[in-house]
Protein backbone atom coordinates (compact mmCIF):
# COMPACT_ATOMS: atom_id res chain seq x y z
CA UNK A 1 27.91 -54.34 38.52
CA UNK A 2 27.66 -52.86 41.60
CA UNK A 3 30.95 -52.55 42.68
CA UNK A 4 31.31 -50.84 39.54
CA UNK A 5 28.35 -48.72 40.30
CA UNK A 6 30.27 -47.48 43.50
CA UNK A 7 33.03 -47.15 42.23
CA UNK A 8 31.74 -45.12 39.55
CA UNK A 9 29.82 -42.94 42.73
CA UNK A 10 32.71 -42.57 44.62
CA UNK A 11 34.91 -40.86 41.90
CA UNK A 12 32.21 -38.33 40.72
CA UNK A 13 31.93 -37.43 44.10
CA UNK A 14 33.26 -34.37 45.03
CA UNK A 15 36.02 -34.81 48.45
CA UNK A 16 34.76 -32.08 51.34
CA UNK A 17 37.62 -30.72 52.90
CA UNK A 18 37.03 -30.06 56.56
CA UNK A 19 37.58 -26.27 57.46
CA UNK A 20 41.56 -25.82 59.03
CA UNK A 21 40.39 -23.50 61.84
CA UNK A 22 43.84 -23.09 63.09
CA UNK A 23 44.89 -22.61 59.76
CA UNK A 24 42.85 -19.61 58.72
CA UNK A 25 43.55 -18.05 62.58
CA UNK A 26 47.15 -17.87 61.60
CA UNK A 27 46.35 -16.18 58.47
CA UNK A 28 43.55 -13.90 59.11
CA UNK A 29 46.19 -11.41 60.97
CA UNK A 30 48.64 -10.86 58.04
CA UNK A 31 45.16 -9.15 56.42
CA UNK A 32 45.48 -7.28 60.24
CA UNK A 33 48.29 -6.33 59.43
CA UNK A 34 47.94 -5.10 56.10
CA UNK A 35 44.73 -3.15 56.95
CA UNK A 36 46.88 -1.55 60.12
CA UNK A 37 50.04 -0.17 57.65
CA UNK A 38 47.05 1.02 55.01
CA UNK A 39 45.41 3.14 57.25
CA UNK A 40 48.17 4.56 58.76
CA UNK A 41 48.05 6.61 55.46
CA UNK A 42 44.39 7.88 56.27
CA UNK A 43 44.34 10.57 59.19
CA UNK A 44 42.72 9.18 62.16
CA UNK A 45 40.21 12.18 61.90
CA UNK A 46 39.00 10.34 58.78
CA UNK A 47 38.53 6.89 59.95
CA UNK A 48 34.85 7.44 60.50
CA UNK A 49 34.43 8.76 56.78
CA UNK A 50 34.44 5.24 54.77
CA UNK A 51 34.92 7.35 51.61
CA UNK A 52 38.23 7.99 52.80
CA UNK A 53 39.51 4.11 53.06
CA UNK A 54 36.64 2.00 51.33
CA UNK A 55 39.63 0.52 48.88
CA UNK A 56 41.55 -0.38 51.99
CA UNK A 57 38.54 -2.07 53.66
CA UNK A 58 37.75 -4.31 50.20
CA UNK A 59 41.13 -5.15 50.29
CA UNK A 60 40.95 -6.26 53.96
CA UNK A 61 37.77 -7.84 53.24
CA UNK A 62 39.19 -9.65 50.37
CA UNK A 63 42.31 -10.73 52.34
CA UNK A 64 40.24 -12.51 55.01
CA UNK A 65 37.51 -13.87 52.40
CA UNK A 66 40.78 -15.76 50.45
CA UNK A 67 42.68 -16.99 53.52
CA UNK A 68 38.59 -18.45 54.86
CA UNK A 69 38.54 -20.24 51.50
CA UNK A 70 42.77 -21.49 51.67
CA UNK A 71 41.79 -23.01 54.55
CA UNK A 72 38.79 -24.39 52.99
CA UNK A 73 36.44 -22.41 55.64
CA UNK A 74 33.22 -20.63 54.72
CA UNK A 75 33.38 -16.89 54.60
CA UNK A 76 32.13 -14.83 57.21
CA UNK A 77 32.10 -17.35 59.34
CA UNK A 78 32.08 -17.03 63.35
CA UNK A 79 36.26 -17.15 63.55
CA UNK A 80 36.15 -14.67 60.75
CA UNK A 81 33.42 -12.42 62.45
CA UNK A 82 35.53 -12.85 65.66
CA UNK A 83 38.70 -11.23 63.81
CA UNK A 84 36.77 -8.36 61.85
CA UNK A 85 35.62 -7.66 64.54
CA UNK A 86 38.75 -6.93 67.03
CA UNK A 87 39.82 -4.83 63.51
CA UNK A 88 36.14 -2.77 63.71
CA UNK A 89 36.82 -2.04 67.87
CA UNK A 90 40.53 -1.18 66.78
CA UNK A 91 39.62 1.52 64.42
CA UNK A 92 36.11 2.29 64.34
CA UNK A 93 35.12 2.43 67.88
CA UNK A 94 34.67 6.22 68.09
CA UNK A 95 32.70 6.38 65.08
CA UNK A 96 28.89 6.38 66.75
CA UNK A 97 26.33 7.47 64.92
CA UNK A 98 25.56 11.45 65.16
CA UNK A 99 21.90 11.73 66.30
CA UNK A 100 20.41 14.66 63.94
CA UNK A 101 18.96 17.67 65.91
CA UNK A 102 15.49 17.64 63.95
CA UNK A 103 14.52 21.86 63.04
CA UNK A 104 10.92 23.27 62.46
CA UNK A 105 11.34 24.96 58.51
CA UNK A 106 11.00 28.55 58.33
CA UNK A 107 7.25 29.58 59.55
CA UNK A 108 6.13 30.46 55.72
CA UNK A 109 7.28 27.32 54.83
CA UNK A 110 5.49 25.75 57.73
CA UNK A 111 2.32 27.07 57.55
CA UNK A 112 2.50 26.66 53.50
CA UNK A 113 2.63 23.19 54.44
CA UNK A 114 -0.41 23.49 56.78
CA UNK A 115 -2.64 25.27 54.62
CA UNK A 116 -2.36 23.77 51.73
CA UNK A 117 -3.96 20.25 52.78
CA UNK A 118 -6.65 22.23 55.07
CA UNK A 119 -7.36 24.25 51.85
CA UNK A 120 -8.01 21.41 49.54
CA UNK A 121 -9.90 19.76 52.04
CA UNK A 122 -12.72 22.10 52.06
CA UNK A 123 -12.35 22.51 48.78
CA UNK A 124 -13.24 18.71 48.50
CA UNK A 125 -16.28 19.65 50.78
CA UNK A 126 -17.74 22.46 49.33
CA UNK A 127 -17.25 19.94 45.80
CA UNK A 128 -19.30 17.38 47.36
CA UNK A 129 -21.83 19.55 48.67
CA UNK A 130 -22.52 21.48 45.86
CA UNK A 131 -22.56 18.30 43.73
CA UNK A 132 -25.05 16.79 45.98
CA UNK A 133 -27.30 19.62 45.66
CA UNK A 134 -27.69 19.77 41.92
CA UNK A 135 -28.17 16.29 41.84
CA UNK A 136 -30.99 17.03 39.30
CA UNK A 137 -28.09 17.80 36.61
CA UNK A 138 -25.97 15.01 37.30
């Protein structure tokens, strides 16, 4: 009965396949590759605008998510990071982050925005106040 009991174990259990590291390496560039000849339609003026290549990228990202799984890898995984990577320096290297010059608004827009609060304030006040006086009514 046990032996029979193991054996019946051992064939619902699922075989883990080890990840092919090597395997996936020598894949992951084809999706380089295809990435590369994709965005050689997009002008490199654009390459900072994702709207302008955001099919491209899911298709890169795609390509190295399948070959991570052929090779029975998890995906991202630190080989995978590794490659998107090198493809992020490639292309998007210039593409920093524009630091926005903060502006005042227009002064009646500004002090609009000043008064109002200071006016309700003491309108809250004077509310209180007079309330507290005619407490007789309340």
């Amino acid at each position: 009965v046990n032996g029979l009991m193991t054996l019946g174990f051992a064939g619902a259990r699922q075989q883990i396949e080890l990840c092919n590291e090597s395997l996936m390496l020598e894949k992951l560039p084809a999706c380089g590759k295809s990435f590369e000849e994709m965005m050689k339609k997009v002008d490199s003026k654009k390459w900072c605008n994702l709207t302008e290549f955001i099919m491209y990228y899911d298709n890169f990202t795609q390509c190295t998510e399948r070959e991570a799984n052929n090779a029975s890898c998890f995906w991202p995984n630190p080989l995978a990071e590794g490659f998107i990577t090198g493809i992020h320096k490639q292309f998007f290297s210039n593409c920093t982050s524009e630091k926005v010059h903060w502006e005042d608004p227009p002064d009646e827009i500004l002090i609009t925005l000043i008064l109002i609060p200071v006016m309700l304030t003491c309108a809250m006040i004077t509310l209180v106040v007079w309330c507290s006086k005619r407490s007789d009514i309340l």
